[in-house]
Protein backbone atom coordinates (compact mmCIF):
# COMPACT_ATOMS: atom_id res chain seq x y z
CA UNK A 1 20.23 6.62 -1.90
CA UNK A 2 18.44 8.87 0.67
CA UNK A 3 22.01 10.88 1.26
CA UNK A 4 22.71 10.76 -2.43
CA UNK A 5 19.16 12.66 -2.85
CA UNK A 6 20.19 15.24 -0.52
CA UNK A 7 23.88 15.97 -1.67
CA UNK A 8 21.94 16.59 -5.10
CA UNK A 9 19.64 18.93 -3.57
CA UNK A 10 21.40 20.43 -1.27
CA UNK A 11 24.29 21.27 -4.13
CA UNK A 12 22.14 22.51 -6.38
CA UNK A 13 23.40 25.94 -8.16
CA UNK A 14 21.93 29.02 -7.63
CA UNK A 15 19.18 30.06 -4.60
CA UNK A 16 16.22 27.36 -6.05
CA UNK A 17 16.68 23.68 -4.74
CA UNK A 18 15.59 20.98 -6.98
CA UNK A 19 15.56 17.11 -6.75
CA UNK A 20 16.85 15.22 -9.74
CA UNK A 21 13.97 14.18 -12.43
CA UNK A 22 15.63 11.06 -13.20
CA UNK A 23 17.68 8.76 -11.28
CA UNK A 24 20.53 8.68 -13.46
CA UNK A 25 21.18 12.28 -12.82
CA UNK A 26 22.85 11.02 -9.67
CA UNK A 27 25.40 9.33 -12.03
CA UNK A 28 26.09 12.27 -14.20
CA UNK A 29 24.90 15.89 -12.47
CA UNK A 30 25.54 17.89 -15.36
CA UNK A 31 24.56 20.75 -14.11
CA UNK A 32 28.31 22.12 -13.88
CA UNK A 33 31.09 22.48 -15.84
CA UNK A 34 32.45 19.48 -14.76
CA UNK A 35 30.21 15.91 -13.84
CA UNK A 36 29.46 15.50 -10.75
CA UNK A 37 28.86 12.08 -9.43
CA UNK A 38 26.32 11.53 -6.45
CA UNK A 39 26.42 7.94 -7.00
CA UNK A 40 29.00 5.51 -8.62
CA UNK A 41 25.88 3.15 -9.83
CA UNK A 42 22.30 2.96 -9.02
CA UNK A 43 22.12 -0.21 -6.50
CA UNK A 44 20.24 -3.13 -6.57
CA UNK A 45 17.18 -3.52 -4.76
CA UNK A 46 17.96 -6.06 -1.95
CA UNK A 47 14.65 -7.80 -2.17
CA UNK A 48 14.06 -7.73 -6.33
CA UNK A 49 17.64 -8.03 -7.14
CA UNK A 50 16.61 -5.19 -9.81
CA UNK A 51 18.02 -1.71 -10.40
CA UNK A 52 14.49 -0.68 -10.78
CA UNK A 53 13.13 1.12 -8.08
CA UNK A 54 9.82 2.99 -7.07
CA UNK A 55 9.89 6.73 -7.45
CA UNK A 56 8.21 9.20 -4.92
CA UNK A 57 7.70 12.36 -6.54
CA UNK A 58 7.68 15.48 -4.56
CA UNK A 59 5.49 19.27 -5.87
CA UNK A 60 8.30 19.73 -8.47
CA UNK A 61 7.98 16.39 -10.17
CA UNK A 62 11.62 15.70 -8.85
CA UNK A 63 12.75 12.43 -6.96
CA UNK A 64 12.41 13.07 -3.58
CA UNK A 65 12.53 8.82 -2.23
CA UNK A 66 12.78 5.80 -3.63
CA UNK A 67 11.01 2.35 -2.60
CA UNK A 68 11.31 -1.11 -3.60
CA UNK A 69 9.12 -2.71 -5.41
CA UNK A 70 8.92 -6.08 -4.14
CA UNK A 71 5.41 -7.68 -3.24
CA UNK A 72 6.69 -9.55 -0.29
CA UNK A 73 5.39 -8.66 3.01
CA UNK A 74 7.20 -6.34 5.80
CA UNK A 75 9.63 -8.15 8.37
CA UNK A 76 9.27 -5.18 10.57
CA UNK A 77 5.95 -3.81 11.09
CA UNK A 78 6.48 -1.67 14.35
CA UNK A 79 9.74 0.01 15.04
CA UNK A 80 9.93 3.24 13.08
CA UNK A 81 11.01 6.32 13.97
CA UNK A 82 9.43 9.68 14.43
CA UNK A 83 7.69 10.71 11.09
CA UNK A 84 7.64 7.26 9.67
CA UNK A 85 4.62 5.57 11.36
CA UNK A 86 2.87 5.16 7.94
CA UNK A 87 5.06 2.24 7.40
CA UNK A 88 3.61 -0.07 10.09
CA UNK A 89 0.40 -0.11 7.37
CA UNK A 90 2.29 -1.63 4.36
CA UNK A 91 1.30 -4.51 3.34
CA UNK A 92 4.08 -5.08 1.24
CA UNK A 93 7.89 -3.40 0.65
CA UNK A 94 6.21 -1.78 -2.22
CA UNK A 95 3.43 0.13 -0.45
């Protein structure tokens, strides 16, 4: 999902780079002449089994993450990588 995101924003026409609004615009870009597809089908969430995901919103009010929404608590609370220390606070896969 994360490189999906960034093909859409990276090929977006013209000089201004926007993130989709919705995440079926990964399905269909139609912001060509012809579809573009970022994404064969949105993918379940591993832990909800769902297709429903949590949106984070960047500025724009465009997609710029996703999370799951599951209540269940973290496995891993302590090996992230630089820029992702917030993590090691969730409480659950949702937060």
């Amino acid at each position: 999902m994360r490189a999906a995101l960034g093909r859409y924003y990276e090929s977006s026409p013209g000089t201004v780079k926007v993130y989709p609004r919705e995440l079926r615009e990964l399905l269909e870009d139609k912001r060509f002449l012809g579809i573009r597809r970022h994404l064969r089908k949105i993918p379940l969430d591993p832990l909800t089994r769902q297709r429903e995901w949590g949106l984070v919103r960047g500025p724009g009010g465009g997609i710029v993450g996703i999370h799951s929404l599951s209540t269940l608590a973290p496995i891993n609370k302590a090996t992230f990588g630089p820029g992702e220390e917030t993590f090691a606070q969730a409480q659950t896969y949702q937060d």
